[in-house]
PDB file of N, CA and C in Angstrom:
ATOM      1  N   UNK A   1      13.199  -8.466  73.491  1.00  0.00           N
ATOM      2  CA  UNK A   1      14.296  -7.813  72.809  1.00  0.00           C
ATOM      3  C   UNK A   1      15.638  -8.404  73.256  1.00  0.00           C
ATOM      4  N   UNK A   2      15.739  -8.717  74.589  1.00  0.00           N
ATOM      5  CA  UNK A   2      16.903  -9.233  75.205  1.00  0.00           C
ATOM      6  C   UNK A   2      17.127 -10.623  74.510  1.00  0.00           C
ATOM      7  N   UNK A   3      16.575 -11.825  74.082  1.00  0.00           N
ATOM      8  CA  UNK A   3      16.608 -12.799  73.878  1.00  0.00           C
ATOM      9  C   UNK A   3      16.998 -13.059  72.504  1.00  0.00           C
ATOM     10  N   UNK A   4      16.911 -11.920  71.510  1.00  0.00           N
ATOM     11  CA  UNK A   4      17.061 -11.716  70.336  1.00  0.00           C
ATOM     12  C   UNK A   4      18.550 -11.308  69.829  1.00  0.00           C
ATOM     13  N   UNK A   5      19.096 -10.052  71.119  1.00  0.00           N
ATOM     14  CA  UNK A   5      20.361  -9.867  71.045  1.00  0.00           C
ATOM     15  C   UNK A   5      21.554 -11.187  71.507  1.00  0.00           C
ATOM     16  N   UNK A   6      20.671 -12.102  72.383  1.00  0.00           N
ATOM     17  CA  UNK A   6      21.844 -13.066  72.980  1.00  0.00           C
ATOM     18  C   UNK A   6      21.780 -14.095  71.602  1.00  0.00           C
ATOM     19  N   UNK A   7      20.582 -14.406  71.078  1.00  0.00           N
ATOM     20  CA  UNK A   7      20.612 -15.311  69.758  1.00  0.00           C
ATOM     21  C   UNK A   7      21.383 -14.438  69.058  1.00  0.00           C
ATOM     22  N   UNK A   8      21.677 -13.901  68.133  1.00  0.00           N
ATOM     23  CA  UNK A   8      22.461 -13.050  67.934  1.00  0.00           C
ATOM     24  C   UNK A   8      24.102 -13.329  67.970  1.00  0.00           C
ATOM     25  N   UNK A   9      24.139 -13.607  69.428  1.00  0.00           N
ATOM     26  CA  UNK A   9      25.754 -13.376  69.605  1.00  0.00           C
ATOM     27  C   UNK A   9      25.927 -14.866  70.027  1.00  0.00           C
ATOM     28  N   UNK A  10      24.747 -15.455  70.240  1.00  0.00           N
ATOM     29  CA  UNK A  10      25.065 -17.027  69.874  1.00  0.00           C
ATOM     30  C   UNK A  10      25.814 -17.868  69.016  1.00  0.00           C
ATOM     31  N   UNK A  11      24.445 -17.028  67.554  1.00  0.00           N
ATOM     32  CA  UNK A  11      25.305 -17.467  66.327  1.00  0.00           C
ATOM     33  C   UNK A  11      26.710 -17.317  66.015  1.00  0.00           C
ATOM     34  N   UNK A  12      27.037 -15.684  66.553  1.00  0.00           N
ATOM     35  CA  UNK A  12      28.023 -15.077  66.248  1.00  0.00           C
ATOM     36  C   UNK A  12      29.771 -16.359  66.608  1.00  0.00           C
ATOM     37  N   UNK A  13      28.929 -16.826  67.431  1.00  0.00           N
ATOM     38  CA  UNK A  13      29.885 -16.905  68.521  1.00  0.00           C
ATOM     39  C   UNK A  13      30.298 -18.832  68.153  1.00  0.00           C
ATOM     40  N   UNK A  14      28.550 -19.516  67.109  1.00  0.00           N
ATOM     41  CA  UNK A  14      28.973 -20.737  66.864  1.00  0.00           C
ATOM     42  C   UNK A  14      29.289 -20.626  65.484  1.00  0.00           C
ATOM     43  N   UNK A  15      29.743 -19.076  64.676  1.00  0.00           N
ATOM     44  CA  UNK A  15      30.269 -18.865  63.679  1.00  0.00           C
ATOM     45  C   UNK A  15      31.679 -18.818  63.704  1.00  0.00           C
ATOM     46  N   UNK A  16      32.092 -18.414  64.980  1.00  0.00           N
ATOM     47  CA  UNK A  16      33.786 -18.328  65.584  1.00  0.00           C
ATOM     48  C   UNK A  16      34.360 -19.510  65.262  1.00  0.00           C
ATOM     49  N   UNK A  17      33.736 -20.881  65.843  1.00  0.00           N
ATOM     50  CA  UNK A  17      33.728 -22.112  65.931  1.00  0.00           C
ATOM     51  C   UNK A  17      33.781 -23.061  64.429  1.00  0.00           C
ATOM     52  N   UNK A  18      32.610 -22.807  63.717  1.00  0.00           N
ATOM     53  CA  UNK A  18      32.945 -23.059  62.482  1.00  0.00           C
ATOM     54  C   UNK A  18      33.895 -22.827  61.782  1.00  0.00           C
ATOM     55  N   UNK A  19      34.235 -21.280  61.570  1.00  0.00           N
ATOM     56  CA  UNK A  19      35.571 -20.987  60.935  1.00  0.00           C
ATOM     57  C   UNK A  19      36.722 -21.606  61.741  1.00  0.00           C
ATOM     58  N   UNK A  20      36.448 -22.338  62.731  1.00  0.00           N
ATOM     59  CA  UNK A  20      38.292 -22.986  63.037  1.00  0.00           C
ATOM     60  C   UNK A  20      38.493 -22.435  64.426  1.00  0.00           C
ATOM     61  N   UNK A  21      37.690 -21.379  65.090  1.00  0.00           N
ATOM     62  CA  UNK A  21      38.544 -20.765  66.166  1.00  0.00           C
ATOM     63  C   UNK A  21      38.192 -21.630  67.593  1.00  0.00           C
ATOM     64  N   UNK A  22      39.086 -21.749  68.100  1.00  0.00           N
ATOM     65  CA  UNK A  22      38.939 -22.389  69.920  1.00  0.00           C
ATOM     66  C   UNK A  22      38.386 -22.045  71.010  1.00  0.00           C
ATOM     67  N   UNK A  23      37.387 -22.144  71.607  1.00  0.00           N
ATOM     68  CA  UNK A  23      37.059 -21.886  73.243  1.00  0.00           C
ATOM     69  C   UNK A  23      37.913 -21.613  73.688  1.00  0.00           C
ATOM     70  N   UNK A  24      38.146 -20.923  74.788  1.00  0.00           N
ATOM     71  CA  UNK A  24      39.054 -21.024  75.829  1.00  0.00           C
ATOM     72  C   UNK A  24      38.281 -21.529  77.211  1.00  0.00           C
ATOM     73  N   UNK A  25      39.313 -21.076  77.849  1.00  0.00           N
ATOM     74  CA  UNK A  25      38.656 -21.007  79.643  1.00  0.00           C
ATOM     75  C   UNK A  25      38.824 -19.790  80.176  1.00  0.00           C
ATOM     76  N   UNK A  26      39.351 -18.803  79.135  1.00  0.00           N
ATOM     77  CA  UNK A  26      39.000 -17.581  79.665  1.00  0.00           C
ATOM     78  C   UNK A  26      38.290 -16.632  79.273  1.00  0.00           C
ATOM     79  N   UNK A  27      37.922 -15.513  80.114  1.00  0.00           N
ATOM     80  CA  UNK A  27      36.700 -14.375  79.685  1.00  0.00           C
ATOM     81  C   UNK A  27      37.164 -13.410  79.596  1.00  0.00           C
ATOM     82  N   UNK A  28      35.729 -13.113  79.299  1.00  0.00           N
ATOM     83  CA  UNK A  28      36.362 -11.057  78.519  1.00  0.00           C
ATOM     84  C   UNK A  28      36.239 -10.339  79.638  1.00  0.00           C
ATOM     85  N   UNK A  29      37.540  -9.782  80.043  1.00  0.00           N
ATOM     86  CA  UNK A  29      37.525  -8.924  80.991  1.00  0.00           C
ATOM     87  C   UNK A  29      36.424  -7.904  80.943  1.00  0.00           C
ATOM     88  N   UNK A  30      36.334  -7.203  79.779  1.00  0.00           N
ATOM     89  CA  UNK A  30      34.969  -6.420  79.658  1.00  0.00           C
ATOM     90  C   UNK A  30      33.548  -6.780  79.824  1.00  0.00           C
ATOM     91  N   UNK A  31      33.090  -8.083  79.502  1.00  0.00           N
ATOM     92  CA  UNK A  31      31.744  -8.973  79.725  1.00  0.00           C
ATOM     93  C   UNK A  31      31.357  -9.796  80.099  1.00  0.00           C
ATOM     94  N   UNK A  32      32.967 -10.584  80.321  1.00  0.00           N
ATOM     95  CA  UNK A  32      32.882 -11.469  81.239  1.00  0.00           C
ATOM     96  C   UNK A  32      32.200 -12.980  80.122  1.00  0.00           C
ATOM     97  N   UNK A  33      32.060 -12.834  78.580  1.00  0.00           N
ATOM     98  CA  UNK A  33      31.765 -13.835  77.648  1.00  0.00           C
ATOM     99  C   UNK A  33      33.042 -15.004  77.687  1.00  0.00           C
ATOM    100  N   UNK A  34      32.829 -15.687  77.366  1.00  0.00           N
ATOM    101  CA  UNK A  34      33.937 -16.575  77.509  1.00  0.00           C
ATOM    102  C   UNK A  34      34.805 -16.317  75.734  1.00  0.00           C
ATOM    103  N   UNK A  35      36.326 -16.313  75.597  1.00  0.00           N
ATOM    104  CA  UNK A  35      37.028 -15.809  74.728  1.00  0.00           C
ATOM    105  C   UNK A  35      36.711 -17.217  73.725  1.00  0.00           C
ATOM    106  N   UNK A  36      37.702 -17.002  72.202  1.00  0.00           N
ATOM    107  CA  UNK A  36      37.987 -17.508  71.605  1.00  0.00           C
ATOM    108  C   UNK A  36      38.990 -17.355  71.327  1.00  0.00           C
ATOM    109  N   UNK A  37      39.674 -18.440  70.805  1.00  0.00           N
ATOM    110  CA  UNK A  37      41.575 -18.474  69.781  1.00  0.00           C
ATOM    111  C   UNK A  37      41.436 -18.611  69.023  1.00  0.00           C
ATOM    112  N   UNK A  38      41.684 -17.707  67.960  1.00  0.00           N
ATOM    113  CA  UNK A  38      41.511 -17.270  66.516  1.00  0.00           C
ATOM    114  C   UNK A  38      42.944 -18.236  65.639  1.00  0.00           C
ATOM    115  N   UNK A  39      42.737 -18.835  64.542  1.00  0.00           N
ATOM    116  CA  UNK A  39      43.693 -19.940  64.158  1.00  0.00           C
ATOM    117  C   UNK A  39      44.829 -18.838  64.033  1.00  0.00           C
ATOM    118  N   UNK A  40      44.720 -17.901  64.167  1.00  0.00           N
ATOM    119  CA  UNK A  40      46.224 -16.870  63.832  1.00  0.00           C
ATOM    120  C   UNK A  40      47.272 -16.492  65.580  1.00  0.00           C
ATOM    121  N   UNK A  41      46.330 -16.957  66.657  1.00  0.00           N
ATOM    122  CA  UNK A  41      46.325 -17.121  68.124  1.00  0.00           C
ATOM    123  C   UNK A  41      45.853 -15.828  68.445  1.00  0.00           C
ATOM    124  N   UNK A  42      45.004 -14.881  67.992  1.00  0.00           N
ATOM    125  CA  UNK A  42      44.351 -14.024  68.696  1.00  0.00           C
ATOM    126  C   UNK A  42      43.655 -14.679  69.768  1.00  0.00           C
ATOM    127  N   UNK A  43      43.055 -13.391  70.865  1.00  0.00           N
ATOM    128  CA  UNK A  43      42.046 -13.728  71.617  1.00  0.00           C
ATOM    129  C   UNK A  43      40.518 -12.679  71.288  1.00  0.00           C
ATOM    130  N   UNK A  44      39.680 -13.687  71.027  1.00  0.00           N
ATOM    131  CA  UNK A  44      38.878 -12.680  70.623  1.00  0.00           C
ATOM    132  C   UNK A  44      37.073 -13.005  71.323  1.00  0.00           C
ATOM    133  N   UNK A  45      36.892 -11.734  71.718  1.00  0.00           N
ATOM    134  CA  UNK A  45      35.326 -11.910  72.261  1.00  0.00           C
ATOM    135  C   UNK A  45      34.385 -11.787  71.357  1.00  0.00           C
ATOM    136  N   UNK A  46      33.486 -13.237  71.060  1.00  0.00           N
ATOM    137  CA  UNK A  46      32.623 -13.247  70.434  1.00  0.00           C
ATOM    138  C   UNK A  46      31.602 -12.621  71.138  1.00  0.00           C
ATOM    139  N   UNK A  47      31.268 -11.853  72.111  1.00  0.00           N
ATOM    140  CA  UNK A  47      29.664 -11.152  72.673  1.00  0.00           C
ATOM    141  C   UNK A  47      30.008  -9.691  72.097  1.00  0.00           C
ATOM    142  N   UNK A  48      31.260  -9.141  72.360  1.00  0.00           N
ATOM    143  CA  UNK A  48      31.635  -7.575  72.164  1.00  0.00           C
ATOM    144  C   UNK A  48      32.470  -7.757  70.463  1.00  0.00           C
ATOM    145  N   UNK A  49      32.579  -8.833  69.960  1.00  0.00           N
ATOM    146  CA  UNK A  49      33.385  -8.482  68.858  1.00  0.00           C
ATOM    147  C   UNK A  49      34.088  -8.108  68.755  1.00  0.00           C
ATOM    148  N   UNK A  50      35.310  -7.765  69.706  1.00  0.00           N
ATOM    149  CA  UNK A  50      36.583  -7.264  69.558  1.00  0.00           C
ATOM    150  C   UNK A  50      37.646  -8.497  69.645  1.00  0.00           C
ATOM    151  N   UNK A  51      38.776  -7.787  69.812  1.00  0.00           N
ATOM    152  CA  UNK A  51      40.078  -8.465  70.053  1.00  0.00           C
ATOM    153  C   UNK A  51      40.286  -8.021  71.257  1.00  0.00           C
ATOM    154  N   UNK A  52      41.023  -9.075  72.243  1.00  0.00           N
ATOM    155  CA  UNK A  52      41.305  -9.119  73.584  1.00  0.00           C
ATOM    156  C   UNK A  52      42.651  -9.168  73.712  1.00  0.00           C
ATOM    157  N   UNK A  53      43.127  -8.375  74.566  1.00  0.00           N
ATOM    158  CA  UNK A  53      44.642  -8.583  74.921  1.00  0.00           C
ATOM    159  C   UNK A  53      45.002  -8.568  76.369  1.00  0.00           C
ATOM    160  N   UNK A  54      45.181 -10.081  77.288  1.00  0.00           N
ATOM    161  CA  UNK A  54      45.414  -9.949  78.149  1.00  0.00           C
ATOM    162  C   UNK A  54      46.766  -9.907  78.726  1.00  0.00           C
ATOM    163  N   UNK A  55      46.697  -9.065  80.152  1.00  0.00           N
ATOM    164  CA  UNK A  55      47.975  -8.801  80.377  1.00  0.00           C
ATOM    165  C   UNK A  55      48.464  -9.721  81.681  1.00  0.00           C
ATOM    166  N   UNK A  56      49.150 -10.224  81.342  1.00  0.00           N
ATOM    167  CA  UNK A  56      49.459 -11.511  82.382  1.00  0.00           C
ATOM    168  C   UNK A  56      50.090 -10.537  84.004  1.00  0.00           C
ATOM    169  N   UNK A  57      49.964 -11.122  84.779  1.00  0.00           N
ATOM    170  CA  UNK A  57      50.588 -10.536  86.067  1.00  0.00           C
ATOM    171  C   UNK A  57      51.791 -10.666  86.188  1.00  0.00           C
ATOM    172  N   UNK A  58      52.543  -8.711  86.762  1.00  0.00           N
ATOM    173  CA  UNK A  58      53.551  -8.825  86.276  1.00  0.00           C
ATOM    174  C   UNK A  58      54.102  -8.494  84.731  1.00  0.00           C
ATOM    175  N   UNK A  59      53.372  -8.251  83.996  1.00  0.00           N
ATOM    176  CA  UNK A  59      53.788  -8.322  82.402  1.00  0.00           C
ATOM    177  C   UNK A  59      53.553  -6.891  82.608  1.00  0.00           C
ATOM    178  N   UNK A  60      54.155  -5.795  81.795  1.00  0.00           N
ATOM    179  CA  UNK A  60      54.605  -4.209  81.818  1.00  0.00           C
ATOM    180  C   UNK A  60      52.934  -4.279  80.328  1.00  0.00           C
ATOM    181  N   UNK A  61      52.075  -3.200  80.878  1.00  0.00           N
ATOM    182  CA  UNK A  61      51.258  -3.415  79.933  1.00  0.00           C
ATOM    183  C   UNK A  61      51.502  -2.697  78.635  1.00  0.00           C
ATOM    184  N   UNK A  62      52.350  -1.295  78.788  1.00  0.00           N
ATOM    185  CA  UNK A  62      53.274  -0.860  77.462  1.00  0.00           C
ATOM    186  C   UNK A  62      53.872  -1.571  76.656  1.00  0.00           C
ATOM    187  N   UNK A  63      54.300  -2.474  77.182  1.00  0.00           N
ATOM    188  CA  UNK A  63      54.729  -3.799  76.255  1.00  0.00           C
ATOM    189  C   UNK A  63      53.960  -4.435  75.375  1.00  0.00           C
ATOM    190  N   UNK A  64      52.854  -4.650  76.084  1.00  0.00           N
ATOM    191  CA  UNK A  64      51.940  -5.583  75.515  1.00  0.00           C
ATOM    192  C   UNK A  64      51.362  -5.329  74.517  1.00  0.00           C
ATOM    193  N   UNK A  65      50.622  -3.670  75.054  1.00  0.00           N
ATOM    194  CA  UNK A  65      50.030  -2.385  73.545  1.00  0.00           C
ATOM    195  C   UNK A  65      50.748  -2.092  72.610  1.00  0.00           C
ATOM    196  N   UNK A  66      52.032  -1.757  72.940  1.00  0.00           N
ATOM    197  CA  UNK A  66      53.303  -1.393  72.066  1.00  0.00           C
ATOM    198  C   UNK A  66      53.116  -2.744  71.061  1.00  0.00           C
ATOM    199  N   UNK A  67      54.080  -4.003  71.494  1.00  0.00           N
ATOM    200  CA  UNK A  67      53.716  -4.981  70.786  1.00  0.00           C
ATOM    201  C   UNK A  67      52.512  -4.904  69.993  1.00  0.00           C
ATOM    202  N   UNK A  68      51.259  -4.704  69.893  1.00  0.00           N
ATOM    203  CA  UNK A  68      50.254  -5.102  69.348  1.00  0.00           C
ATOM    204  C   UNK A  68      49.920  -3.643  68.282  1.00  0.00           C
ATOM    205  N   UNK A  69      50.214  -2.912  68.728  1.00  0.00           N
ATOM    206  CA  UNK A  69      50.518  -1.643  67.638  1.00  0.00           C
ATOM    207  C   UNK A  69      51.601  -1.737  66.830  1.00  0.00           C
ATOM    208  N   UNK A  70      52.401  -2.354  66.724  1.00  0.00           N
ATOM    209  CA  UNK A  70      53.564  -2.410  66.059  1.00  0.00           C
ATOM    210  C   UNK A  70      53.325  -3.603  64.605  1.00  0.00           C
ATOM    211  N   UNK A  71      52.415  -4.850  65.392  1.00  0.00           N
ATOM    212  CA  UNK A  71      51.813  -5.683  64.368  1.00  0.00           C
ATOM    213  C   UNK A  71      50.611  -5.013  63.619  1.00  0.00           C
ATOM    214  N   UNK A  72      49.926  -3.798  64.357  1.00  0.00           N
ATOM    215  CA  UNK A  72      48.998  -3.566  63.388  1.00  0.00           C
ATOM    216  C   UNK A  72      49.543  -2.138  62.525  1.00  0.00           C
ATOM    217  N   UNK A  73      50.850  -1.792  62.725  1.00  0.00           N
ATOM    218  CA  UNK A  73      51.591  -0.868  62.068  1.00  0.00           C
ATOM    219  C   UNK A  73      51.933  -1.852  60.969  1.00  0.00           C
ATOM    220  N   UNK A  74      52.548  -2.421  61.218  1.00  0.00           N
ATOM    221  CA  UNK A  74      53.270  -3.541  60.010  1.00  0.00           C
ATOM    222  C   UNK A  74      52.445  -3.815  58.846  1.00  0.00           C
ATOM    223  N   UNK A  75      51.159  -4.846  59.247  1.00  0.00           N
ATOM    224  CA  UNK A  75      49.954  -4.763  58.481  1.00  0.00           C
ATOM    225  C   UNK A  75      49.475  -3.870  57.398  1.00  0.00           C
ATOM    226  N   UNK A  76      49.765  -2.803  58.010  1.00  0.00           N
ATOM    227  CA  UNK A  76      49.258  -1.160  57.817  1.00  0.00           C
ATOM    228  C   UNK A  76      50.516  -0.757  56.517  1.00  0.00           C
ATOM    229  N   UNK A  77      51.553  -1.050  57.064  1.00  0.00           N
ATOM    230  CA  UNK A  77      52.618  -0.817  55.663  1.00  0.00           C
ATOM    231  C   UNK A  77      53.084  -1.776  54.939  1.00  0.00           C
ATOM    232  N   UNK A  78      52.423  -2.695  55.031  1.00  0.00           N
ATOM    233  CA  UNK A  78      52.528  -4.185  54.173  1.00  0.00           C
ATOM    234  C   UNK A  78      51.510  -3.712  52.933  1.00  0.00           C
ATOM    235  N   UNK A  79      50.314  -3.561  53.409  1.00  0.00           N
ATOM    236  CA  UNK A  79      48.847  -3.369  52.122  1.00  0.00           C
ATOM    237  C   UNK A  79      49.232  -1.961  51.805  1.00  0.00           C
ATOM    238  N   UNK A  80      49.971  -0.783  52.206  1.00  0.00           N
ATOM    239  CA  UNK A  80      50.432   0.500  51.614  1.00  0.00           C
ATOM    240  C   UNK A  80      51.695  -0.333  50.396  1.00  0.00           C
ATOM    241  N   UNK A  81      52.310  -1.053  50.827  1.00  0.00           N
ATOM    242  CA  UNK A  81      53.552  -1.712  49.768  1.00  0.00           C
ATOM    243  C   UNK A  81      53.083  -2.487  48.778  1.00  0.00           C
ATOM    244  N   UNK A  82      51.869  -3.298  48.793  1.00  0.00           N
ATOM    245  CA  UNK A  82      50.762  -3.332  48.050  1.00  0.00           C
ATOM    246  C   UNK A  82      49.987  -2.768  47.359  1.00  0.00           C
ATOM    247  N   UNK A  83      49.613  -1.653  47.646  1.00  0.00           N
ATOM    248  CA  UNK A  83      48.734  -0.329  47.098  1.00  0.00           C
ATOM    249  C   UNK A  83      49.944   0.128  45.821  1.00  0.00           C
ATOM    250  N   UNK A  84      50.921   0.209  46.347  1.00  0.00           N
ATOM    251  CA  UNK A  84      52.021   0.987  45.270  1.00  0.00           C
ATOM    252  C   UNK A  84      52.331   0.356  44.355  1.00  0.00           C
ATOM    253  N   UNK A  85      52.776  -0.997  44.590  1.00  0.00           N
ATOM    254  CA  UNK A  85      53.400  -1.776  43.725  1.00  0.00           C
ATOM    255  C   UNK A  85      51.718  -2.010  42.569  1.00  0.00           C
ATOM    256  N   UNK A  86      51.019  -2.491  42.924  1.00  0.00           N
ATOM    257  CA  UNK A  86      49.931  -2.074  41.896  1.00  0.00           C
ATOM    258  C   UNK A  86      49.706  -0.781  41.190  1.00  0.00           C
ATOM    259  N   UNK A  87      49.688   0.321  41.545  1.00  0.00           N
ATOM    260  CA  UNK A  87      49.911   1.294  41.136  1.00  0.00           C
ATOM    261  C   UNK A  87      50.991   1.669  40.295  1.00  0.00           C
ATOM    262  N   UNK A  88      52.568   1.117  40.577  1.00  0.00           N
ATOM    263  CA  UNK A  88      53.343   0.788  39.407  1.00  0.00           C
ATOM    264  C   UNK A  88      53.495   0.023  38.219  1.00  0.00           C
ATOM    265  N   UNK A  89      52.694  -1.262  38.666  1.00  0.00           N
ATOM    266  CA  UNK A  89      52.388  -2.039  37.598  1.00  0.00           C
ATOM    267  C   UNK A  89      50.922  -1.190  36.508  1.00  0.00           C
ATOM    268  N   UNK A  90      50.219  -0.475  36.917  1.00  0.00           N
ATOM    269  CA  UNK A  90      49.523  -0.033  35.928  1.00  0.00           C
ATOM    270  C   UNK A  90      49.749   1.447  34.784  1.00  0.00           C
ATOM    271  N   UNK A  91      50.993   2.220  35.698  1.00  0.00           N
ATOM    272  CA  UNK A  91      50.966   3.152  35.338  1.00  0.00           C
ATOM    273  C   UNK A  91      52.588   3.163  34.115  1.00  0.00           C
ATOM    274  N   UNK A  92      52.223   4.100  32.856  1.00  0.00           N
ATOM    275  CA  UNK A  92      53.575   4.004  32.045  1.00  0.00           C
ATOM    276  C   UNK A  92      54.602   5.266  32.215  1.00  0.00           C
ATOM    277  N   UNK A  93      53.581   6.251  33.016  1.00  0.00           N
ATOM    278  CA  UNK A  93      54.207   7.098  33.092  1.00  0.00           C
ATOM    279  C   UNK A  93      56.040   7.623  33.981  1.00  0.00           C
ATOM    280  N   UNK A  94      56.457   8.383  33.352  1.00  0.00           N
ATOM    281  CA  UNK A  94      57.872   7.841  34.003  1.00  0.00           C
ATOM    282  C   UNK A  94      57.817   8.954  35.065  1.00  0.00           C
ATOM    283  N   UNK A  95      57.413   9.938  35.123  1.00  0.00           N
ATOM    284  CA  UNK A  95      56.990  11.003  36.622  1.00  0.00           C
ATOM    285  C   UNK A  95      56.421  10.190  37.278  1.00  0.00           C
ATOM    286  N   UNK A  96      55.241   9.352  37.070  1.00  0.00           N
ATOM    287  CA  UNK A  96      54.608   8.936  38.681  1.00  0.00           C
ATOM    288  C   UNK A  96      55.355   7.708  38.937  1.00  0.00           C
ATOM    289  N   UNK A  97      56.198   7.093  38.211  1.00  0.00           N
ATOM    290  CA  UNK A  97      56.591   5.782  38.653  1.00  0.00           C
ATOM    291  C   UNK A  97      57.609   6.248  39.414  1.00  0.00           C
ATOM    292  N   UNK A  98      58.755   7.514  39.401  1.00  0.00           N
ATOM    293  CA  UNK A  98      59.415   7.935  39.877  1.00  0.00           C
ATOM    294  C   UNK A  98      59.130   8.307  41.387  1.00  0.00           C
ATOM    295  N   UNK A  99      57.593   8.913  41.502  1.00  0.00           N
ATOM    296  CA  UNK A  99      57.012   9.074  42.906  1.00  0.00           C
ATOM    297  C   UNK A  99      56.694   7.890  43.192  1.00  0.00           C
ATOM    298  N   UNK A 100      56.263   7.171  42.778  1.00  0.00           N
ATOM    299  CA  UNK A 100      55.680   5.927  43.697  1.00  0.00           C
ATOM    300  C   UNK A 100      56.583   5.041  44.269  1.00  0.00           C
ATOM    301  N   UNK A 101      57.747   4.768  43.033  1.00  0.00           N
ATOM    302  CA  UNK A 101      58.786   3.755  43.793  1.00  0.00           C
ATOM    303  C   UNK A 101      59.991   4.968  45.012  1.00  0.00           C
ATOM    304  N   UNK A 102      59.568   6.196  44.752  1.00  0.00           N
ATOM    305  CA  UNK A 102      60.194   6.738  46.407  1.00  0.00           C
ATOM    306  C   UNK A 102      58.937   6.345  47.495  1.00  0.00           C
ATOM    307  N   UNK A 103      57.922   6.921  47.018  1.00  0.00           N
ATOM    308  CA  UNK A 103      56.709   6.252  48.215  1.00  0.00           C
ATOM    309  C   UNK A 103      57.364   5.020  48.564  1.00  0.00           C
ATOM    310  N   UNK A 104      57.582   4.058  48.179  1.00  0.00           N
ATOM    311  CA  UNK A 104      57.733   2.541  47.690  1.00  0.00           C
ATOM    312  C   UNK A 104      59.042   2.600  49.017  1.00  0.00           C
ATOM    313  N   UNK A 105      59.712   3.089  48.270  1.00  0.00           N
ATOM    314  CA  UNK A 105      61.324   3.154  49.725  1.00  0.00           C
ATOM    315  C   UNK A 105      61.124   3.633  50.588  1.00  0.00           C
ATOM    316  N   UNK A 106      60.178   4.655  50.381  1.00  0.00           N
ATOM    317  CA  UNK A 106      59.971   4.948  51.968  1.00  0.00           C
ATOM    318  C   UNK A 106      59.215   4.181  52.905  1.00  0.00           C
ATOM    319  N   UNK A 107      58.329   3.547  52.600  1.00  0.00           N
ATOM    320  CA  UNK A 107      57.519   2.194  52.985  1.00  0.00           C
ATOM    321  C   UNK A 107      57.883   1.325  53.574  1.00  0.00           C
ATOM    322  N   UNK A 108      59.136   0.722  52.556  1.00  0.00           N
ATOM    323  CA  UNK A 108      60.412  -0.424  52.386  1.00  0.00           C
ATOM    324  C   UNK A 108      60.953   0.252  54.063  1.00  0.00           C
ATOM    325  N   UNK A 109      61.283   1.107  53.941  1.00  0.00           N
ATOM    326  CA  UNK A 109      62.310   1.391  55.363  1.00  0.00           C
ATOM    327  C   UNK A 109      61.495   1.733  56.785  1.00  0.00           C
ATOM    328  N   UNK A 110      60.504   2.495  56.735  1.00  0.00           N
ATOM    329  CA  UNK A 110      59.729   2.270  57.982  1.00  0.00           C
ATOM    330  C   UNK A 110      59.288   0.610  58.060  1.00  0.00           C
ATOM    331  N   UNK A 111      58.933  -0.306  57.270  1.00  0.00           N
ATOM    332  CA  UNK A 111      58.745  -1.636  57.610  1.00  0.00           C
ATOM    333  C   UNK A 111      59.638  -2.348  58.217  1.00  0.00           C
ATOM    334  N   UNK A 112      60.964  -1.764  57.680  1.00  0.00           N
ATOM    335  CA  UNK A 112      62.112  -2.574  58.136  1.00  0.00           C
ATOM    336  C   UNK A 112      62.314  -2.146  59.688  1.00  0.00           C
ATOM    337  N   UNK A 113      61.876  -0.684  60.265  1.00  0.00           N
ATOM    338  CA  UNK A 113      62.386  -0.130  61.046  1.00  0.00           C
ATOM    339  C   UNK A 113      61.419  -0.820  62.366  1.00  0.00           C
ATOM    340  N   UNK A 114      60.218  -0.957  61.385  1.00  0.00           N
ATOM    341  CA  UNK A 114      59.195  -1.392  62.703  1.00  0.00           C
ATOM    342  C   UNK A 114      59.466  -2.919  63.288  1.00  0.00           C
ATOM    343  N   UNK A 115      60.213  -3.768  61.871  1.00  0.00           N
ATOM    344  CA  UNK A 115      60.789  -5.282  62.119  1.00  0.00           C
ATOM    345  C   UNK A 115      61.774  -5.235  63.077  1.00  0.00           C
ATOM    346  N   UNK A 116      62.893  -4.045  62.668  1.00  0.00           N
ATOM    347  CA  UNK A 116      63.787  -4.195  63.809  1.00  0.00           C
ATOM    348  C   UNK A 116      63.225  -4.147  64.928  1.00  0.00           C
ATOM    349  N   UNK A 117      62.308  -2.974  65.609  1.00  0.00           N
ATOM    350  CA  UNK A 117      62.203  -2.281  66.972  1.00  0.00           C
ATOM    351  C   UNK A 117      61.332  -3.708  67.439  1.00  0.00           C
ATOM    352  N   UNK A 118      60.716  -4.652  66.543  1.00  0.00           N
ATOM    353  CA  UNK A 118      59.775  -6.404  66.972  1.00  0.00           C
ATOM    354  C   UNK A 118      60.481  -6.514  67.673  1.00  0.00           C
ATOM    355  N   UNK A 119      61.905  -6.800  67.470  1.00  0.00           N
ATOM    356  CA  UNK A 119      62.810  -8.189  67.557  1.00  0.00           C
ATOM    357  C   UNK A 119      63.535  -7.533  68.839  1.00  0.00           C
ATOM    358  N   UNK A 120      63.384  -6.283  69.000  1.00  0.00           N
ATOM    359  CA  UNK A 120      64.546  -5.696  70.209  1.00  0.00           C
ATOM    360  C   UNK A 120      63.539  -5.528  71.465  1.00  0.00           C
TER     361      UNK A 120
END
C-alpha cells in the first residue's frame, strides 16, 4: 500500500515538472518533500499538495500571512468583478442592472482598498 501512495506523488510531483515548475533545494517544513517554484514563483509541495510559505529568519510572520491573504483576497474580488460584469452583460433589466453595477462599485472599491493596504 505504501509503495502505491509514493508512486502516486511521484507522478504528482514529475507532473509539477512538466507543467514548467522548478525544484528547489528546499523542503516542506511539514514533510520534509523537497519544494517546487511554480512559474507564477509560488512554493509548492508536491507530496502534501499545498502551497508553502516560508518565513525567512527574522521576517515578522504576520507579514508574511497578511501578505498572502491579501493576494488571495484580491483574486477573490477580481472573479466577484467578473461574476457581475457577466451578469450585466446578460441581463436587460433596468432594476437588476442598477443592483449589480452598485455590487460592481462596491467590489471596484474594496479592490482598490486591498491594492492600496499591498503597496503600504
Amino acid at each position: 500500500m505504501q509503495s502505491k501512495t509514493t508512486d502516486a506523488q511521484i507522478k504528482r510531483m514529475a507532473d509539477l515538472l512538466r507543467q514548467g515548475a522548478a525544484l528547489t533545494d528546499l523542503a516542506c517544513p511539514a514533510c520534509g518533500s523537497p519544494l517546487f517554484r511554480l512559474k507564477d514563483g509560488t512554493l509548492w509541495c508536491g507530496k502534501d499538495e499545498k502551497k508553502v510559505i516560508l518565513i525567512k529568519e527574522g521576517e515578522e510572520e504576520t507579514k508574511v500571512t497578511t501578505n498572502a491573504t491579501m493576494d488571495k483576497l484580491e483574486a477573490t474580488l477580481m472573479t466577484k468583478m467578473q461574476d457581475l460584469q457577466a451578469k450585466i452583460e446578460k441581463t436587460d433589466n433596468v432594476e437588476e442592472i442598477e443592483k449589480l453595477t452598485a455590487a460592481l462599485s462596491e467590489v471596484l472599491n474594496s479592490l482598490e482598498k486591498v491594492k492600496r493596504m499591498k503597496k503600504s
